[in-house]
C-alpha atoms as a PDB file:
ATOM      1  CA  UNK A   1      15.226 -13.845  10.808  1.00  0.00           C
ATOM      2  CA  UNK A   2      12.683 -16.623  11.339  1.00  0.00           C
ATOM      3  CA  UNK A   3       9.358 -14.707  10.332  1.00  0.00           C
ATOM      4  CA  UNK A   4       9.563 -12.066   7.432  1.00  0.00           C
ATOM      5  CA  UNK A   5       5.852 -11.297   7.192  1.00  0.00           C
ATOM      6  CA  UNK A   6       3.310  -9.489   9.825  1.00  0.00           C
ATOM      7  CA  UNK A   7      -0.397  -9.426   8.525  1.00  0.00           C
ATOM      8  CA  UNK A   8      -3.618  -9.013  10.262  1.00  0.00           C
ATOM      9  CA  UNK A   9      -7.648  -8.879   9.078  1.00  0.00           C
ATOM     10  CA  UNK A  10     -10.801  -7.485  11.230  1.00  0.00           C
ATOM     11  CA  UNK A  11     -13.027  -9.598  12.139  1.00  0.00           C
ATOM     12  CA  UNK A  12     -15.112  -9.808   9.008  1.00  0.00           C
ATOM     13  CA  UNK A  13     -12.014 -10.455   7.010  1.00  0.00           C
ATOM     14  CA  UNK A  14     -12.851  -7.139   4.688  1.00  0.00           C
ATOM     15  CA  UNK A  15     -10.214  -5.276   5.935  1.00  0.00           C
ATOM     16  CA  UNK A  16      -6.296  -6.777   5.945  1.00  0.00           C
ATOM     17  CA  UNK A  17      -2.789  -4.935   6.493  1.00  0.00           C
ATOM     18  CA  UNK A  18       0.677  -6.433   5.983  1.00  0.00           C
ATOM     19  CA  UNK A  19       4.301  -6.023   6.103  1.00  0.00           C
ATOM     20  CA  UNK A  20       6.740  -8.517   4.308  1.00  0.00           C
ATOM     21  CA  UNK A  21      10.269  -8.192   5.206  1.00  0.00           C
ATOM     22  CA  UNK A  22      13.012  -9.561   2.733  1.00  0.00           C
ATOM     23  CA  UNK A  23      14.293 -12.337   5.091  1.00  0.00           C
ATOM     24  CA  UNK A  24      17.661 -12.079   4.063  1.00  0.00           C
ATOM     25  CA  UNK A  25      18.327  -8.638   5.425  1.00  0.00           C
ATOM     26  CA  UNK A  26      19.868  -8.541   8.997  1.00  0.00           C
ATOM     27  CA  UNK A  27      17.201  -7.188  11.185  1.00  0.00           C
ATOM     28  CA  UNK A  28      15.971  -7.753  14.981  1.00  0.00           C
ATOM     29  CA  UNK A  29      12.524  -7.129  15.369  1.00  0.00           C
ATOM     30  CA  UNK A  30      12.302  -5.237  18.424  1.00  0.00           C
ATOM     31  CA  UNK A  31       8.076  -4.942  18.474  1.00  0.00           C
ATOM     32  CA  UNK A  32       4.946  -5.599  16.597  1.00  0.00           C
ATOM     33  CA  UNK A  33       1.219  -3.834  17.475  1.00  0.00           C
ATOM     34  CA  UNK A  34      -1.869  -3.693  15.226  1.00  0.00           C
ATOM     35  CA  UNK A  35      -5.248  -2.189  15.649  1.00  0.00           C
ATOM     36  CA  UNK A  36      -8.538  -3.538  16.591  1.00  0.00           C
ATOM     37  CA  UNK A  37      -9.982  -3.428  13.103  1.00  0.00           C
ATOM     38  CA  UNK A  38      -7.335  -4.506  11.108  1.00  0.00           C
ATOM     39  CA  UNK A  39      -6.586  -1.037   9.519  1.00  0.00           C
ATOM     40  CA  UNK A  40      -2.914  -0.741  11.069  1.00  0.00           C
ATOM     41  CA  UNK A  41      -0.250  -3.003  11.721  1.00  0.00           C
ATOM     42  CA  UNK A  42       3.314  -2.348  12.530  1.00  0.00           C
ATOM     43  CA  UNK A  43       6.995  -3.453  13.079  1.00  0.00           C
ATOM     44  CA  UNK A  44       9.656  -1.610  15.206  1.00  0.00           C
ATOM     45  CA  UNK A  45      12.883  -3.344  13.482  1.00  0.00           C
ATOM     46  CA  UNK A  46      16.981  -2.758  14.849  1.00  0.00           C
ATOM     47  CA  UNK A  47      19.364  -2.651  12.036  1.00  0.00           C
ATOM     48  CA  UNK A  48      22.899  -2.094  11.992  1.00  0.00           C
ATOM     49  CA  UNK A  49      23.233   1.842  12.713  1.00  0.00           C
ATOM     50  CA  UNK A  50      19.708   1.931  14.269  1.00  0.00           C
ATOM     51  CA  UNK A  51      16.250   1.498  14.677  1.00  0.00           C
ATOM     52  CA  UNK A  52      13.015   2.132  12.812  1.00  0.00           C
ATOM     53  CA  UNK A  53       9.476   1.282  12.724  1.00  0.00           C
ATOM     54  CA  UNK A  54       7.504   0.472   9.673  1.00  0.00           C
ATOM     55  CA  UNK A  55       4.307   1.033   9.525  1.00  0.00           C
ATOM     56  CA  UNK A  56       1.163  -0.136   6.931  1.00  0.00           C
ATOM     57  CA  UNK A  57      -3.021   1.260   6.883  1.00  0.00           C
ATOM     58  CA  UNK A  58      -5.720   0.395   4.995  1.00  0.00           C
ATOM     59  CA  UNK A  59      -7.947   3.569   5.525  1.00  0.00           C
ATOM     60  CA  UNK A  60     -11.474   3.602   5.316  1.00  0.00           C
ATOM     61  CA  UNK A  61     -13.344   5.311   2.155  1.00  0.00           C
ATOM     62  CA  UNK A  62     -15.697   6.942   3.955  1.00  0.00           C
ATOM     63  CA  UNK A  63     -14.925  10.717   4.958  1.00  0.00           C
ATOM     64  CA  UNK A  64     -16.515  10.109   8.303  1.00  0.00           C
ATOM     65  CA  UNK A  65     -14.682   6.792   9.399  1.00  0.00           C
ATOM     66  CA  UNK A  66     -11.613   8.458   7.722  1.00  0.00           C
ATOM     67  CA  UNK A  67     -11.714  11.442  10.180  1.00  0.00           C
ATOM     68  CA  UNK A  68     -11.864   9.154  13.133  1.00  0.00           C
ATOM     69  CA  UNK A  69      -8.847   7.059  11.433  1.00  0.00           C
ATOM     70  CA  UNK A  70      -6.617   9.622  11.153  1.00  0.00           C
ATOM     71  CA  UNK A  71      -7.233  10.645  14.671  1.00  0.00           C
ATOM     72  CA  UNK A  72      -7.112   6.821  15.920  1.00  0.00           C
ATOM     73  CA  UNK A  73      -3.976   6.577  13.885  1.00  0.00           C
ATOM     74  CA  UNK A  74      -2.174  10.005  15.222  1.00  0.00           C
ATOM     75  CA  UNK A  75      -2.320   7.998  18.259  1.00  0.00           C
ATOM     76  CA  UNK A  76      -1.604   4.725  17.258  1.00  0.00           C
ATOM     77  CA  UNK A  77       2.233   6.142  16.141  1.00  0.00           C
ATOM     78  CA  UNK A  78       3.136   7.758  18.815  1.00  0.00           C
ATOM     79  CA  UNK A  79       1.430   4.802  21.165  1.00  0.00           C
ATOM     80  CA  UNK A  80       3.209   2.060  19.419  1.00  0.00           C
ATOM     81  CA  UNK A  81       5.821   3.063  17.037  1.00  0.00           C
ATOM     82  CA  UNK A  82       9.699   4.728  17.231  1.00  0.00           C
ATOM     83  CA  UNK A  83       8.726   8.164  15.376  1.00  0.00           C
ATOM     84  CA  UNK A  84      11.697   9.709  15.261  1.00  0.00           C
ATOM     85  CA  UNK A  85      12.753   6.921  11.823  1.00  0.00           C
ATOM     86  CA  UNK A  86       8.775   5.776  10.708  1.00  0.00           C
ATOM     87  CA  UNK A  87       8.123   4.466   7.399  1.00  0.00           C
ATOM     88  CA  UNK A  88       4.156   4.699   7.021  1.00  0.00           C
ATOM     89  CA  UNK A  89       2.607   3.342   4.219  1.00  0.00           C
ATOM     90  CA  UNK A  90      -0.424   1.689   2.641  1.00  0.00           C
ATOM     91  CA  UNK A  91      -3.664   2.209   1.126  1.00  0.00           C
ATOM     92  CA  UNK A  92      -5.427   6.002   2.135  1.00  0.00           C
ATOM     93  CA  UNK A  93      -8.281   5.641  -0.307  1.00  0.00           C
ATOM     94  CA  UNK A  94      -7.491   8.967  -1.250  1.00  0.00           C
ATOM     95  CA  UNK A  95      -9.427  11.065  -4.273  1.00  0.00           C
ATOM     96  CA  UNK A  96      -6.638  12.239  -6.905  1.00  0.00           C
ATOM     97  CA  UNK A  97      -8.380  15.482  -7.459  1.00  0.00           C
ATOM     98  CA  UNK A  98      -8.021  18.275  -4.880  1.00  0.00           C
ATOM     99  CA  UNK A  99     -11.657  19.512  -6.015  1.00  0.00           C
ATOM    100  CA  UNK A 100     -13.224  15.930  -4.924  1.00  0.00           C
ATOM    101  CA  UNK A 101     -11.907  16.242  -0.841  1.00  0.00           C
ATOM    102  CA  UNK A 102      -9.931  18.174   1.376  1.00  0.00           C
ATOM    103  CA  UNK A 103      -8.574  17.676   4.527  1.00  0.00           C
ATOM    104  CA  UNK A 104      -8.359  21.463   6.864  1.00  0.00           C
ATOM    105  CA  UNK A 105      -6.871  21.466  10.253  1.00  0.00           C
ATOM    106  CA  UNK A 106      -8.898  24.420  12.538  1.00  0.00           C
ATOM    107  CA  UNK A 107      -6.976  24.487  15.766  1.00  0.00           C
ATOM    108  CA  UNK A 108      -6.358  21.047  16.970  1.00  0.00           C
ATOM    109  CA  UNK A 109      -9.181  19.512  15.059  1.00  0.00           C
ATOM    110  CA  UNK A 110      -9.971  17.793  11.902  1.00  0.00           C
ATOM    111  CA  UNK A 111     -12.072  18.394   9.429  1.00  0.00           C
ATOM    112  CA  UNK A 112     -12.612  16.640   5.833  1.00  0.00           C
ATOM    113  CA  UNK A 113     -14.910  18.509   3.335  1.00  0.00           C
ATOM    114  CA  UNK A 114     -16.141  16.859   0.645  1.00  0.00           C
ATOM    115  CA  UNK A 115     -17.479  17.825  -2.918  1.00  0.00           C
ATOM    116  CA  UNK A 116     -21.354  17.902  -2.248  1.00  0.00           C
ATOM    117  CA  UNK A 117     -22.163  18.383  -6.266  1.00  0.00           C
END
């Protein structure tokens, strides 16, 4: 494997995503695709007994950009990635207490309520 690292930065360079890959594992990369802000990037790798995609974020802290994220990134996977093996990870700039946010599904949409006090 000649390249073992996929990372990409918006514009402003504030935002940055990456994946390092140990280079002396025996993997094909099949595909790479990132977002337009440099919140998402991912790898679609072929290994031995299969494929699988691997996936990194860097979510916004803001519970309105983070609403549109999720649903940007919803499609995003199933756009770019093989979702039947997916590895997502990264940084959700998520509150540890359930009293500080919470995330409801009503229907098809998505709401994130946050503690107002």
């Amino acid at each position: 494997m000649e390249r073992c690292y996929f990372f990409f930065h918006g514009s402003t360079h504030s935002k940055g995503v990456a994946i390092l890959i140990n280079p002396l594992r025996t993997l094909n990369i099949e595909a790479t695709a990132k977002d337009l802000d440099g919140r998402i990037v991912s790898v679609d790798l072929i290994y031995s007994s299969g494929r699988i995609s691997i996936c990194d974020v860097y979510a916004p802290n803001d519970c309105q950009q983070q609403k549109k994220f999720l649903l940007n990134l919803n499609r995003y996977l199933i756009s770019n990635t093989e979702i039947s093996i997916l590895i997502v990870g990264g940084d959700w700039n998520v509150t540890l207490q359930a009293m500080d946010k919470k995330v409801v599904f009503l229907g098809d949409q998505l709401y994130i309520v946050t503690n107002s006090q």
